[in-house]
Protein backbone atom coordinates (compact mmCIF):
# COMPACT_ATOMS: atom_id res chain seq x y z
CA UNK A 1 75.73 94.47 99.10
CA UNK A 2 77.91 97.13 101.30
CA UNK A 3 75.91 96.08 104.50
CA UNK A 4 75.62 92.15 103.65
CA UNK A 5 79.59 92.34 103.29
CA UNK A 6 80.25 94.46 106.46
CA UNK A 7 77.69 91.98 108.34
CA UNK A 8 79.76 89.21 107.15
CA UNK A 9 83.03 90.57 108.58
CA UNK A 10 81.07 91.50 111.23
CA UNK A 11 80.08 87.59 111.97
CA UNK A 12 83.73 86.79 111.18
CA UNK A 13 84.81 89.07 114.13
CA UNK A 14 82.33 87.66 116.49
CA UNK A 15 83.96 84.38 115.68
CA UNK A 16 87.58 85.30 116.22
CA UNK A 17 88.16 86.80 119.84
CA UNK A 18 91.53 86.64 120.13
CA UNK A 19 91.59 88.71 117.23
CA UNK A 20 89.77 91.79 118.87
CA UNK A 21 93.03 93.24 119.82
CA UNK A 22 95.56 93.45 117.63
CA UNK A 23 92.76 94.10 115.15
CA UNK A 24 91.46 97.04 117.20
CA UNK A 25 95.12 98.19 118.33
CA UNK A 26 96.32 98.08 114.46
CA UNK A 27 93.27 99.86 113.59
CA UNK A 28 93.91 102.76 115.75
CA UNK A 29 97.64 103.00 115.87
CA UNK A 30 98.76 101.43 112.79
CA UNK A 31 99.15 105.01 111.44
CA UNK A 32 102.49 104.81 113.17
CA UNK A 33 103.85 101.80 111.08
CA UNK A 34 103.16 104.22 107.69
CA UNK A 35 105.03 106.98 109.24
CA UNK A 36 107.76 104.28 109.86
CA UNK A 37 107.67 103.23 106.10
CA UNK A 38 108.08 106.69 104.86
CA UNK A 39 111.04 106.93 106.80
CA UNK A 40 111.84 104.23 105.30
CA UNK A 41 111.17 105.57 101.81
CA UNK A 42 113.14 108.43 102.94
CA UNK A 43 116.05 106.14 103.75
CA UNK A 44 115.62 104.45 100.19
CA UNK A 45 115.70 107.61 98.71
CA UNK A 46 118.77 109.34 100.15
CA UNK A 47 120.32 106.33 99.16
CA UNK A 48 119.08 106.28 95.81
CA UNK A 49 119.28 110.41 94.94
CA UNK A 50 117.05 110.27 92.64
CA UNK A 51 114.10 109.13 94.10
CA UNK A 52 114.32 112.17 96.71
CA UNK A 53 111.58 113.87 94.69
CA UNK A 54 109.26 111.18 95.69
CA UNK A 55 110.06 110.64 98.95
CA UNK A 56 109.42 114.50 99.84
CA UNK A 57 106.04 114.23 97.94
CA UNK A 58 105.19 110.97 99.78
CA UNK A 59 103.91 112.98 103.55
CA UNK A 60 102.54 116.23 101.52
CA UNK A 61 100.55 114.21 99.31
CA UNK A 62 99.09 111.72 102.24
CA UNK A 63 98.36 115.51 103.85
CA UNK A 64 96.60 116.62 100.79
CA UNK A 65 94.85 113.82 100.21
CA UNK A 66 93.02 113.31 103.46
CA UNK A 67 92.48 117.91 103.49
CA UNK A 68 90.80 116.61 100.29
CA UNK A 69 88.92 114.26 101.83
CA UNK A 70 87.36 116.46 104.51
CA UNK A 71 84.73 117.92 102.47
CA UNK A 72 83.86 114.99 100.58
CA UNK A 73 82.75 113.40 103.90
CA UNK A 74 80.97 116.75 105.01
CA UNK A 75 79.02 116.26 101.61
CA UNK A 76 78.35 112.40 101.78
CA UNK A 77 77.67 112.61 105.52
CA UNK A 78 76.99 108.96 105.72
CA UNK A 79 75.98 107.61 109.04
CA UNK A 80 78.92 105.38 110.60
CA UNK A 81 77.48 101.29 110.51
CA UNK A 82 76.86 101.63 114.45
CA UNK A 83 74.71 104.26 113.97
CA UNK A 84 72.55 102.35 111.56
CA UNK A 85 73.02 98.82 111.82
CA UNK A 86 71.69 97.55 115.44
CA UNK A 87 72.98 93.79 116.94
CA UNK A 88 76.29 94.34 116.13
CA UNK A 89 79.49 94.21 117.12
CA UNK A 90 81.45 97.32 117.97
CA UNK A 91 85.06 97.05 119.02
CA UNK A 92 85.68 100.54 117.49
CA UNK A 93 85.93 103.97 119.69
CA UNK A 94 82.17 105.35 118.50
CA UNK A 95 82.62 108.66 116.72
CA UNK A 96 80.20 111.10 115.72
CA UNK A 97 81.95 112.05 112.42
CA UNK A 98 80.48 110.47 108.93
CA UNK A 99 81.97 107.38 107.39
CA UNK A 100 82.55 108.03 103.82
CA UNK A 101 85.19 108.35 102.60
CA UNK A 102 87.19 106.50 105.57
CA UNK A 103 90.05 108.87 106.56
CA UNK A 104 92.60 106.06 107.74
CA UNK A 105 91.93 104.30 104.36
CA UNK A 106 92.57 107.76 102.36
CA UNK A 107 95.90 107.93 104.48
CA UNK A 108 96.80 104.35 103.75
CA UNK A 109 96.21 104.46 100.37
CA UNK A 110 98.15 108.01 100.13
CA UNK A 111 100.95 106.64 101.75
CA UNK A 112 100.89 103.21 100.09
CA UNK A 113 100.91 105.07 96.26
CA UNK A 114 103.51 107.34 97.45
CA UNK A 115 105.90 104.50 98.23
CA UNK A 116 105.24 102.69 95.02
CA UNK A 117 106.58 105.61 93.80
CA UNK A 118 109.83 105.45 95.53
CA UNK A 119 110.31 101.47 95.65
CA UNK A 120 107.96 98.86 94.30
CA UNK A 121 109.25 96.62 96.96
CA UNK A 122 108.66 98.97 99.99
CA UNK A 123 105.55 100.11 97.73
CA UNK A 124 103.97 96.58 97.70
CA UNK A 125 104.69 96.51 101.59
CA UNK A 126 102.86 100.00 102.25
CA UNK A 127 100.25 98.44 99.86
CA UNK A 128 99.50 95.22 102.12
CA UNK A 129 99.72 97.46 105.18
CA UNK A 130 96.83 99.86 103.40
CA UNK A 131 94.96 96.44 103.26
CA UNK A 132 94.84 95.30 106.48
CA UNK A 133 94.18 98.45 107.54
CA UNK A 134 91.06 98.66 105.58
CA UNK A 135 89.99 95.56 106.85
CA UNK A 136 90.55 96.42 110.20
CA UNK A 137 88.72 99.40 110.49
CA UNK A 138 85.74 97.35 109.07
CA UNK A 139 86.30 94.38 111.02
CA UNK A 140 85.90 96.97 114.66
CA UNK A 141 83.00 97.86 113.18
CA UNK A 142 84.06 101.75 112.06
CA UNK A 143 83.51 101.86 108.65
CA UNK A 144 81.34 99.70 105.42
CA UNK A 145 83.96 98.69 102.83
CA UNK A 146 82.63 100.73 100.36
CA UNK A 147 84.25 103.65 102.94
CA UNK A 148 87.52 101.71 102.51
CA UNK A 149 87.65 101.13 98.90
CA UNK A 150 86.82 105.17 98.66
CA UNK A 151 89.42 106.04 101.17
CA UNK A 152 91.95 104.08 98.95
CA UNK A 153 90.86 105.87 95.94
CA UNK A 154 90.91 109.50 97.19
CA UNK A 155 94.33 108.67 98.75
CA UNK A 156 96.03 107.39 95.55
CA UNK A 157 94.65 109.40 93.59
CA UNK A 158 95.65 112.41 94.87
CA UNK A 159 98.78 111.18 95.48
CA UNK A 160 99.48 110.45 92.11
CA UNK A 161 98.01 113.28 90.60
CA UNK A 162 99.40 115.50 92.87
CA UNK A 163 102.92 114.49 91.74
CA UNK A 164 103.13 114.93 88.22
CA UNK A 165 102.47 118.68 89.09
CA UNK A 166 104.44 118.77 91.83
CA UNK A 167 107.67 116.97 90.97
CA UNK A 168 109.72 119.28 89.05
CA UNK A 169 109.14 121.86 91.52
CA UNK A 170 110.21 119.59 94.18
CA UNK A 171 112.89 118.40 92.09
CA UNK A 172 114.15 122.20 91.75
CA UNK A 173 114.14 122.69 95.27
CA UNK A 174 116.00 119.84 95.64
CA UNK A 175 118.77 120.74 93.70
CA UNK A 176 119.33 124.17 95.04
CA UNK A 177 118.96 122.53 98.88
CA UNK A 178 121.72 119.92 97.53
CA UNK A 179 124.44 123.33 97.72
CA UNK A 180 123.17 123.74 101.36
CA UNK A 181 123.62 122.25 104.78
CA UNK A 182 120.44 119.70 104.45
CA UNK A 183 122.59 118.07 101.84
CA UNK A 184 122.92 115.06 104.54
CA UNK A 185 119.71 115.01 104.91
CA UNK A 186 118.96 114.35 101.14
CA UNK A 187 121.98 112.09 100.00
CA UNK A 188 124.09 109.41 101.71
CA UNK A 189 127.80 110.86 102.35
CA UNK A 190 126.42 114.69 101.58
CA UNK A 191 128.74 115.73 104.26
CA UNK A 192 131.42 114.91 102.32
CA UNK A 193 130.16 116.33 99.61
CA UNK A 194 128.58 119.41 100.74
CA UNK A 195 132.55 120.56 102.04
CA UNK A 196 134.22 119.69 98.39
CA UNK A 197 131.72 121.59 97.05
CA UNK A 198 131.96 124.14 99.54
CA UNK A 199 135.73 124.03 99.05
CA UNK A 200 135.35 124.42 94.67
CA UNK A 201 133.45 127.50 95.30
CA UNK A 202 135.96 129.42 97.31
């Protein structure tokens, strides 16, 4: 069922040329547009205050998750489909490292869960971008969707998991950061409220 499907999106990008590029360049850059959305989260969150905790979990847990991932591929150390499959068409770079679970799929689905936890709106937009990234990296021909659908898992999982232990510690450091200088950096107008507070305590 994992090949027929991947043959089938295979076919489909056969059939759509004009598609070979943007597919392809998405599929191999689009890592950029989730480091744009967690600024973006950031931004939300500064705004917000007290979805900072989130937004500072967001890039460690998309870290974490795909250092988890890296020995769960070691172990699986399933062939990549253009290693196995032969006829078809490859519009991804070949690589010699296994397929399962799909690293850009664990770092799409890290980032997407760690923006649901900051905004459901910017969280249902990391979520769509986690989707057409899976597709694309099947549709060059670099992973089965059964790598994808992994990828996704590992990713949010992790993510998720990883922040009910990790926000109140976050949250701590936070607070005591909020006295400092990178005030600005976690609220909107912390200048302005890094000197009163500054100014209280003299």
């Amino acid at each position: 069922m994992n090949s027929r499907l991947f043959l089938e999106i295979n076919d489909l990008a056969r059939a759509t040329p004009w598609l070979h590029a943007p597919m392809a360049g998405y599929a191999k850059y689009g890592v950029v547009l989730f480091a744009v959305l967690l600024l973006a989260g950031w931004w939300i969150a500064r705004r917000a205050g007290d979805r900072m905790p989130a937004a500072v979990w967001a890039p460690a847990g998309m870290l974490l998750a795909v250092a988890v991932n890296q020995p769960i591929v070691s172990a699986v150390h399933e062939p990549r489909p253009y290693t196995t499959l032969s006829g078809i068409l490859v519009l991804a770079d070949r690589s010699p490292d296994p397929s399962f679970p799909s690293d850009h799929a664990t770092m799409a689905g890290a980032v997407a869960a760690g923006l649901l936890l900051i905004s459901w709106r910017l969280g249902l937009l990391g979520v769509a971008a986690a989707a057409v990234m899976g597709f694309a990296r099947v549709y060059i021909g670099a992973h089965y969707p059964a790598d994808v659908l992994a990828g996704f898992a590992v990713g949010a999982a992790v993510t998720l998991l990883g922040y009910l232990i990790a926000r109140r510690p976050i949250a701590a450091g936070l607070d005591w950061s909020a006295a400092t200088r990178l005030r600005p950096l976690l609220r909107a107008g912390g200048a302005a409220a890094a000197d009163e507070a500054a100014t209280a305590g003299r």
